[in-house]
Each structure stands twice: as C-alpha cells, then as structure tokens.
N, C-alpha and C. Protein backbone atom coordinates (compact mmCIF):
# COMPACT_ATOMS: atom_id res chain seq x y z
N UNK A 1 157.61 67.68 193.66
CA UNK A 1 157.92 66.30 193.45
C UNK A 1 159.08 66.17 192.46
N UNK A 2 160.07 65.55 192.81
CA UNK A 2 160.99 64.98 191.50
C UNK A 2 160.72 64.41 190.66
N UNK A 3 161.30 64.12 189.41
CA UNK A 3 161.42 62.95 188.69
C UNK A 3 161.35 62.07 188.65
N UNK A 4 162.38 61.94 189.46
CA UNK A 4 162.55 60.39 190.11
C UNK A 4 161.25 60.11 190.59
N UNK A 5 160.77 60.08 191.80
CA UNK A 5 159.38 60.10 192.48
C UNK A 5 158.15 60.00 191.38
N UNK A 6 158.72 60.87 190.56
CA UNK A 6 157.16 60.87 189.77
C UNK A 6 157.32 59.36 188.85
N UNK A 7 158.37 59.04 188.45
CA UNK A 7 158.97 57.75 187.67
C UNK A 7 158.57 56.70 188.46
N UNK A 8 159.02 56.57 189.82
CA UNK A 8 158.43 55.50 190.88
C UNK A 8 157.22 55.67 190.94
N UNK A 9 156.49 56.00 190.84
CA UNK A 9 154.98 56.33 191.26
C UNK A 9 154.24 55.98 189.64
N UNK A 10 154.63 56.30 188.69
CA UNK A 10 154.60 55.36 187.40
C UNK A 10 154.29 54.56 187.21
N UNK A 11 155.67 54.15 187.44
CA UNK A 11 156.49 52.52 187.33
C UNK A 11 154.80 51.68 188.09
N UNK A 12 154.68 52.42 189.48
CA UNK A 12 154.13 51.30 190.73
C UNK A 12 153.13 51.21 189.87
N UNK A 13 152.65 52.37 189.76
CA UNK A 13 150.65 52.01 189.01
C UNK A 13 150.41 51.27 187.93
N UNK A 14 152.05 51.51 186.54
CA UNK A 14 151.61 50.29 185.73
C UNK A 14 151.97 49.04 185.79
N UNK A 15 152.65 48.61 187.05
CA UNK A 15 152.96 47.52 187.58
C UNK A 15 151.30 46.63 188.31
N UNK A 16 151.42 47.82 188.99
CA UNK A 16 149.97 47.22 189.39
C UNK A 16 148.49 47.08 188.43
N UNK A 17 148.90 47.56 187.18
CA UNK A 17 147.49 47.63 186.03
C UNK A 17 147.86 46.74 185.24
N UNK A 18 148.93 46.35 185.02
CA UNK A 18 149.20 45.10 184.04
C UNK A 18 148.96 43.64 185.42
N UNK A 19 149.44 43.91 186.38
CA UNK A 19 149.05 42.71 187.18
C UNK A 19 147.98 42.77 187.00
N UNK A 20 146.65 43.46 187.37
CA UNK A 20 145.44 43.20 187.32
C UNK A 20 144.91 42.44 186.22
N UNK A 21 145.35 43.43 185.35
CA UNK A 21 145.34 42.53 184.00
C UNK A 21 145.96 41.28 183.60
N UNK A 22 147.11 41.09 184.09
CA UNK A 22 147.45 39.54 184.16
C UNK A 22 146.50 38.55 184.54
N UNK A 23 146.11 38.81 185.66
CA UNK A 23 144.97 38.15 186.30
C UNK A 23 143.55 37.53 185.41
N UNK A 24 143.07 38.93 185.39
CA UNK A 24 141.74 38.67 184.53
C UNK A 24 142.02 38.20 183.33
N UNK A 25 143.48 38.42 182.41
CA UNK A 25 143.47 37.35 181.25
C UNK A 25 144.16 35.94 181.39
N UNK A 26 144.12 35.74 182.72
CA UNK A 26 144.29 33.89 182.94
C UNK A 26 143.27 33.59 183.37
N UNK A 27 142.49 34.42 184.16
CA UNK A 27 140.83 33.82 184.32
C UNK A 27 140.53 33.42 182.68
N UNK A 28 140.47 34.07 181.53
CA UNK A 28 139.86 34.19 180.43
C UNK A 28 140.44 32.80 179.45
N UNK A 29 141.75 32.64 180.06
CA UNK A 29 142.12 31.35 179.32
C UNK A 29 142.14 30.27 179.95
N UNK A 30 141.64 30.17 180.95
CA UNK A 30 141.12 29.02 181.92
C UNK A 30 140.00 29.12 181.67
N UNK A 31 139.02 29.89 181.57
CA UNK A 31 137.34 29.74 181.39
C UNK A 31 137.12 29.64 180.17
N UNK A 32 138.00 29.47 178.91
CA UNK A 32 137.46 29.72 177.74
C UNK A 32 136.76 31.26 177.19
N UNK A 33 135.35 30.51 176.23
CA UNK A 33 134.36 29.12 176.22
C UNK A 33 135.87 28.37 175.13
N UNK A 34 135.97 28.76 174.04
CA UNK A 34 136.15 28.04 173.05
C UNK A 34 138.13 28.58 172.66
N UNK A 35 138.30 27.46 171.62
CA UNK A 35 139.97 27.19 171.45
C UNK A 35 140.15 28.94 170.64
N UNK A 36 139.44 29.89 170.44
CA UNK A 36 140.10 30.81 170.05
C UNK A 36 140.14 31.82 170.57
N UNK A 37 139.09 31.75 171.68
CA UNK A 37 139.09 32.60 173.01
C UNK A 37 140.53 32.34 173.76
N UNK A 38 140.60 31.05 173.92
CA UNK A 38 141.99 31.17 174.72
C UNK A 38 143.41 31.28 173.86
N UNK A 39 143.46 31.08 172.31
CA UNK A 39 144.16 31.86 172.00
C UNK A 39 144.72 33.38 172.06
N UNK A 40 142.98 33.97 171.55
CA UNK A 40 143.27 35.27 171.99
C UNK A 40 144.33 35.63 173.82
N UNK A 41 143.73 35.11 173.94
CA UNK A 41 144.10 35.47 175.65
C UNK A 41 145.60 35.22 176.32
N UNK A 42 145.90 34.29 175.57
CA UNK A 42 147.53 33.90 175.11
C UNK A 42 148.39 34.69 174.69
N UNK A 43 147.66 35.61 173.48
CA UNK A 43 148.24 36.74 172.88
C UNK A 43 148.36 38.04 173.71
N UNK A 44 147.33 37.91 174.53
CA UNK A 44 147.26 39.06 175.18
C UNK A 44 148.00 38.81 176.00
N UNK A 45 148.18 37.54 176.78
CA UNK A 45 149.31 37.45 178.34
C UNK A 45 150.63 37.49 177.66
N UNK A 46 151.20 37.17 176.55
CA UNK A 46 152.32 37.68 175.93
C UNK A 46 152.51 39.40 175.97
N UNK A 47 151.38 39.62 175.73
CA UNK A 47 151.56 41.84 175.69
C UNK A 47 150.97 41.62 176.70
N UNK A 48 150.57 41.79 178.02
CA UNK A 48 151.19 41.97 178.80
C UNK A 48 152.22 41.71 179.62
N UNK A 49 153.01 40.33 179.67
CA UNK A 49 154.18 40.43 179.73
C UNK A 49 155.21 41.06 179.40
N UNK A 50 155.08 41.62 178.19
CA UNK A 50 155.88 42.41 177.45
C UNK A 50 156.07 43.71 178.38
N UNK A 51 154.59 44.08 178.72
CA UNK A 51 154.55 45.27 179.28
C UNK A 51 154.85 45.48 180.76
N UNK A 52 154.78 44.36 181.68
CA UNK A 52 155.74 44.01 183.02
C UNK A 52 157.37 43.93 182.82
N UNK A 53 157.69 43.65 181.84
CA UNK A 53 158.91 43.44 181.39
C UNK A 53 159.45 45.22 181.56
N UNK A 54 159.01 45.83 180.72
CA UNK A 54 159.66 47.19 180.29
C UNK A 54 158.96 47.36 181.40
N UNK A 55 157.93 47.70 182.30
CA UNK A 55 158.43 48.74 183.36
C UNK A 55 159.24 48.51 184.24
N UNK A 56 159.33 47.02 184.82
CA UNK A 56 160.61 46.49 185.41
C UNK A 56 162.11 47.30 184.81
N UNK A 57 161.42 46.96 183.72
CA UNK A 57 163.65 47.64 182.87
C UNK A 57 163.10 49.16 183.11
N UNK A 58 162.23 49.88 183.09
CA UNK A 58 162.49 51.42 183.56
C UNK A 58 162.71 51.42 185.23
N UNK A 59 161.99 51.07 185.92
CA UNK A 59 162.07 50.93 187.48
C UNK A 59 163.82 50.58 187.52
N UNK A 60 164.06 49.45 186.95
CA UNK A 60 165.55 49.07 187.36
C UNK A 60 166.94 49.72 186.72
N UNK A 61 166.40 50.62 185.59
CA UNK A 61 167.59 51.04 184.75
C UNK A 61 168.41 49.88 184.44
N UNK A 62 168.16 48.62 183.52
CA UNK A 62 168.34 47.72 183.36
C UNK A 62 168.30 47.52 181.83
N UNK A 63 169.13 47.44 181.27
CA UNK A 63 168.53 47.73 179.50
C UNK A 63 168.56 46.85 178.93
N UNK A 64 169.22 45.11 179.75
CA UNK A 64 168.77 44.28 178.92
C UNK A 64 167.47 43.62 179.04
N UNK A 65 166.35 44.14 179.88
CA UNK A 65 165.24 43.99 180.09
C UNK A 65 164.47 44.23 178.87
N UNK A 66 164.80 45.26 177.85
CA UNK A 66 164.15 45.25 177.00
C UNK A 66 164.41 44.82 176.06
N UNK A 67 165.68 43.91 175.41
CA UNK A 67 165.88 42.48 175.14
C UNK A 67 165.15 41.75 175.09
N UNK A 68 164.68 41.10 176.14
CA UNK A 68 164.14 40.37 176.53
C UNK A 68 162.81 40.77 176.39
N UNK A 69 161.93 41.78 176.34
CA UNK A 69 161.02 41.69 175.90
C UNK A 69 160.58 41.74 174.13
N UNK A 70 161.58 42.30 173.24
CA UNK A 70 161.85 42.28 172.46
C UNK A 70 161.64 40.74 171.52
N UNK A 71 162.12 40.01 172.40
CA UNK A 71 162.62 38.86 172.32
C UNK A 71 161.28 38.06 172.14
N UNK A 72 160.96 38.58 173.30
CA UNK A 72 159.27 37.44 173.74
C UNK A 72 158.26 38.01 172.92
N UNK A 73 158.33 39.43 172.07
CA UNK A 73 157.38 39.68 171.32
C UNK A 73 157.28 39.01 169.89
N UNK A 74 158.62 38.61 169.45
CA UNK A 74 158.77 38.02 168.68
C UNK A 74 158.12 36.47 168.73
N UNK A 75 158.75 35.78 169.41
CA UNK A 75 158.39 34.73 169.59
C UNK A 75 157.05 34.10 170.35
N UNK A 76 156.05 35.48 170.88
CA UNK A 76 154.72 35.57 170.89
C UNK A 76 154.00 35.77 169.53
N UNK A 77 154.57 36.40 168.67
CA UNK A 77 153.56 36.42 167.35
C UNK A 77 153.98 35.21 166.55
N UNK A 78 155.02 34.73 166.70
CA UNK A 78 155.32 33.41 165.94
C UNK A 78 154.22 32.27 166.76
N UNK A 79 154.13 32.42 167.97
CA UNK A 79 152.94 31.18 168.72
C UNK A 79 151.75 32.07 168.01
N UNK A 80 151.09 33.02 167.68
CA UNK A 80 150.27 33.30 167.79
C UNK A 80 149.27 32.92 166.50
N UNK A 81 150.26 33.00 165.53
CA UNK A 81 150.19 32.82 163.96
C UNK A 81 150.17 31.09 164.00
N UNK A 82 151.15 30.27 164.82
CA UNK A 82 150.88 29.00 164.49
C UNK A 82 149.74 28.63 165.27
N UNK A 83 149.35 28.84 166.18
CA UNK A 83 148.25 28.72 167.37
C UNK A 83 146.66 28.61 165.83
N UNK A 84 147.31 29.83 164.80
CA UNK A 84 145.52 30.55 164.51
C UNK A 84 145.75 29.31 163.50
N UNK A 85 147.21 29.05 162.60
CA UNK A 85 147.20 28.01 162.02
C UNK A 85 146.20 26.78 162.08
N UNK A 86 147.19 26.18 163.39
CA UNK A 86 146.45 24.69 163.97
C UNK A 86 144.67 24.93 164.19
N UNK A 87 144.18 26.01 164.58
CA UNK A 87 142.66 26.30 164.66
C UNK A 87 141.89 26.12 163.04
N UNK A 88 142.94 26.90 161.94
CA UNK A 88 142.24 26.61 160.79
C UNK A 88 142.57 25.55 160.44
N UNK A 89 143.59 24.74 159.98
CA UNK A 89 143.59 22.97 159.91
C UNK A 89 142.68 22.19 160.15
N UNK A 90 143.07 22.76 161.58
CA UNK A 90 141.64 21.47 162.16
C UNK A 90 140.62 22.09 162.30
N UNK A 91 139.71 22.83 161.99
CA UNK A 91 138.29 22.71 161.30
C UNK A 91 137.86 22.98 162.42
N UNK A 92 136.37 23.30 162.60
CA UNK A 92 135.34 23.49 163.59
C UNK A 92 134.59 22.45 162.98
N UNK A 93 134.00 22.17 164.51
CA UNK A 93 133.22 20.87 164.99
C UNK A 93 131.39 21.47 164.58
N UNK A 94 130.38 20.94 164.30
CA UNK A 94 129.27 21.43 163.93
C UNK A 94 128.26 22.35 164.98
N UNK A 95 129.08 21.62 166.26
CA UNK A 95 128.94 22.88 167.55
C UNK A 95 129.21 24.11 167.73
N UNK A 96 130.83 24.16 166.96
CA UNK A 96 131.43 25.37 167.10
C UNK A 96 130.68 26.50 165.87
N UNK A 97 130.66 25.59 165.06
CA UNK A 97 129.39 26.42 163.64
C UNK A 97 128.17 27.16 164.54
N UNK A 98 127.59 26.58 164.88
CA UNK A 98 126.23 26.79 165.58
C UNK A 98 126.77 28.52 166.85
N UNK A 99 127.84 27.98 167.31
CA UNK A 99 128.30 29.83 168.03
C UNK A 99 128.76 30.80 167.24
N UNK A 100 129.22 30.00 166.13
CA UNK A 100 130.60 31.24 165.70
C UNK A 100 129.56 32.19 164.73
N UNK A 101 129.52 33.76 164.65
CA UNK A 101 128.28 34.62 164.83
C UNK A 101 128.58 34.52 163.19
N UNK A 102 129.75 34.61 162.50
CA UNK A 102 129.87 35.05 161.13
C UNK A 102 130.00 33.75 160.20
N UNK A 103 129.67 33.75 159.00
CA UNK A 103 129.73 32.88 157.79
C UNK A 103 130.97 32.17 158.34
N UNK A 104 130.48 30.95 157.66
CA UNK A 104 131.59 29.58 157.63
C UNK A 104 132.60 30.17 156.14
N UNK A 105 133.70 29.53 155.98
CA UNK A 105 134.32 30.05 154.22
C UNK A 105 133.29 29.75 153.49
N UNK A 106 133.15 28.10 153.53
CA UNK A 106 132.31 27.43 152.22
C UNK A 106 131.13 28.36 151.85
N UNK A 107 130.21 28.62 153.49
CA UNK A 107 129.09 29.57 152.72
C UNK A 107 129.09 31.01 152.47
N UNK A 108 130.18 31.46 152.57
CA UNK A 108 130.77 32.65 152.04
C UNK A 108 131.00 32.41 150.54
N UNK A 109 131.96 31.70 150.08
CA UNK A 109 132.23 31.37 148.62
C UNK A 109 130.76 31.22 148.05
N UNK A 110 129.81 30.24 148.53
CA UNK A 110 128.60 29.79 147.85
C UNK A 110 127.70 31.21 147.58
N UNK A 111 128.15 32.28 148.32
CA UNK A 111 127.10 33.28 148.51
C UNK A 111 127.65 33.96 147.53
N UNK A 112 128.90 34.18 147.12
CA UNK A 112 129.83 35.01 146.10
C UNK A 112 129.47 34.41 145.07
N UNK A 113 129.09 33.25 144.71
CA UNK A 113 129.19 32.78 143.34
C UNK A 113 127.67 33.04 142.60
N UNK A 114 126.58 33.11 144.03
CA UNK A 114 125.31 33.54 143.48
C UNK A 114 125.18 34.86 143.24
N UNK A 115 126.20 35.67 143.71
CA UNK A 115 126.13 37.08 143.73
C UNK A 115 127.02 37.63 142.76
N UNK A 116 127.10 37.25 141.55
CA UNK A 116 128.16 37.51 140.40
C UNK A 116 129.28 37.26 140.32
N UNK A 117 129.91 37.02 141.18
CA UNK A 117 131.07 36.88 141.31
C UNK A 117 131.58 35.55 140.59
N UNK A 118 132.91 35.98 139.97
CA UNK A 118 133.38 34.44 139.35
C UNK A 118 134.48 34.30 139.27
N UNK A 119 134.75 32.84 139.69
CA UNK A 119 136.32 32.66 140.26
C UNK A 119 137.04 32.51 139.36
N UNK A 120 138.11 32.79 139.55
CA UNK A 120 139.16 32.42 138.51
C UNK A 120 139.30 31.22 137.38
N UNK A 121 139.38 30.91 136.49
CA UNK A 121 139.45 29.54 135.80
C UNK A 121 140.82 28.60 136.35
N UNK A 122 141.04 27.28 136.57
CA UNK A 122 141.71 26.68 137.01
C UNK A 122 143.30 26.98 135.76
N UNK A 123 144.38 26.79 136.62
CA UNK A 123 145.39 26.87 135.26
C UNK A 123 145.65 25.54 134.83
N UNK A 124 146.21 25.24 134.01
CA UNK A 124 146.54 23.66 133.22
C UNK A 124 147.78 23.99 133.53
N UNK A 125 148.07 22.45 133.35
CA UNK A 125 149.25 22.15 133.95
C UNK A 125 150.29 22.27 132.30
N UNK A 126 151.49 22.95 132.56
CA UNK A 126 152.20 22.70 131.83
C UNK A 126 152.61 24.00 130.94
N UNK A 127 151.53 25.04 131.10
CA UNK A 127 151.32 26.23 130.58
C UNK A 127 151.71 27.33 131.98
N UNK A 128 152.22 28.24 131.29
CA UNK A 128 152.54 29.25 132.55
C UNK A 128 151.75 30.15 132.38
C-alpha cells in the first residue's frame, strides 16, 4: 500500500467518525435536558468542527484550511466562556437546584464557615 492510499483511507475513516459524531452531538443539543448540557454540546460541535476542518485540509493539501480552523477554535472558546458566563448571571431556577447533583455556592460557603474556615475581613475604603 502507499502513502498516499494509506492517507486516503485515514482521511475517509476520520471523516466518517467525526460525522457520526457530529450527529449524536446535535441530537444532544436538541434534546438537552438542561441550558448547560447544550452548552456543553456546543463546545463539543465547535471541536468537532475543528476536527472536519483539518482532515479536509490534509485530504486537500490545502493549508489555509487550517486557518480557518484555528480561527473557529478561537472564537469557540470565546462563545464558550461567555455561554458559561450568561448561565452563572442568571442563576438557576429552584428546579434546576433540585437536579444539579453538587452543592449550590451559597451552601458551599455556609458549610466552610461551619467547618473553620474564615473569610477574609472586608477592606475599608480608603486604606490600601
């Protein structure tokens, strides 16, 4: 077998494993359940795009293909970071409390303060 051949034969299978995967992570952000599930899943259809991208630019010997993915990785972690932003802003609903498996902040802090822990003293204003 050549190179070449073995490169095409590559290329095809991770063409065809990131499609699959394309797939099942738009099922995942269409079905939810909840707003950070389909963030996640956002993040992930960004990497894998990323990763259709570059085997396209190896299949094509094309080098501004990876530009362009370059490009979209960037500007996937910038959505990804404001995405987790807007989720902490706006707060969970007393529903979303009731799924989410780990401590809320507040009763995290409340649990630290019974457990020795002690926060910092506030600074005054005017003093550095």
């Amino acid at each position: 077998m050549t190179p070449d051949a073995i490169l095409q034969a590559a290329t095809s299978l991770a063409l065809l494993l990131l499609s699959a995967g394309l797939v099942v992570t738009v099922i995942r952000i269409i079905r939810g359940p909840t707003l950070p599930d389909r963030i996640v899943g956002l993040d992930m259809l960004v990497a894998i795009a990323i990763g259709l991208i570059a085997a396209v630019a190896i299949r094509t010997g094309v080098d501004l293909y990876v530009d362009i993915a370059i490009a979209l990785g960037l500007v996937g972690f910038l959505a990804t970071v404001a995405f987790a932003r807007f989720v902490l802003a706006r707060g969970l609903s007393p529903e979303d409390e009731a799924i989410k498996p780990h401590a809320s902040a507040k009763s995290l802090s409340a649990s630290r303060k019974g457990a020795g822990h002690r926060e910092r003293p506030a600074r005054r204003k005017g003093r550095r």
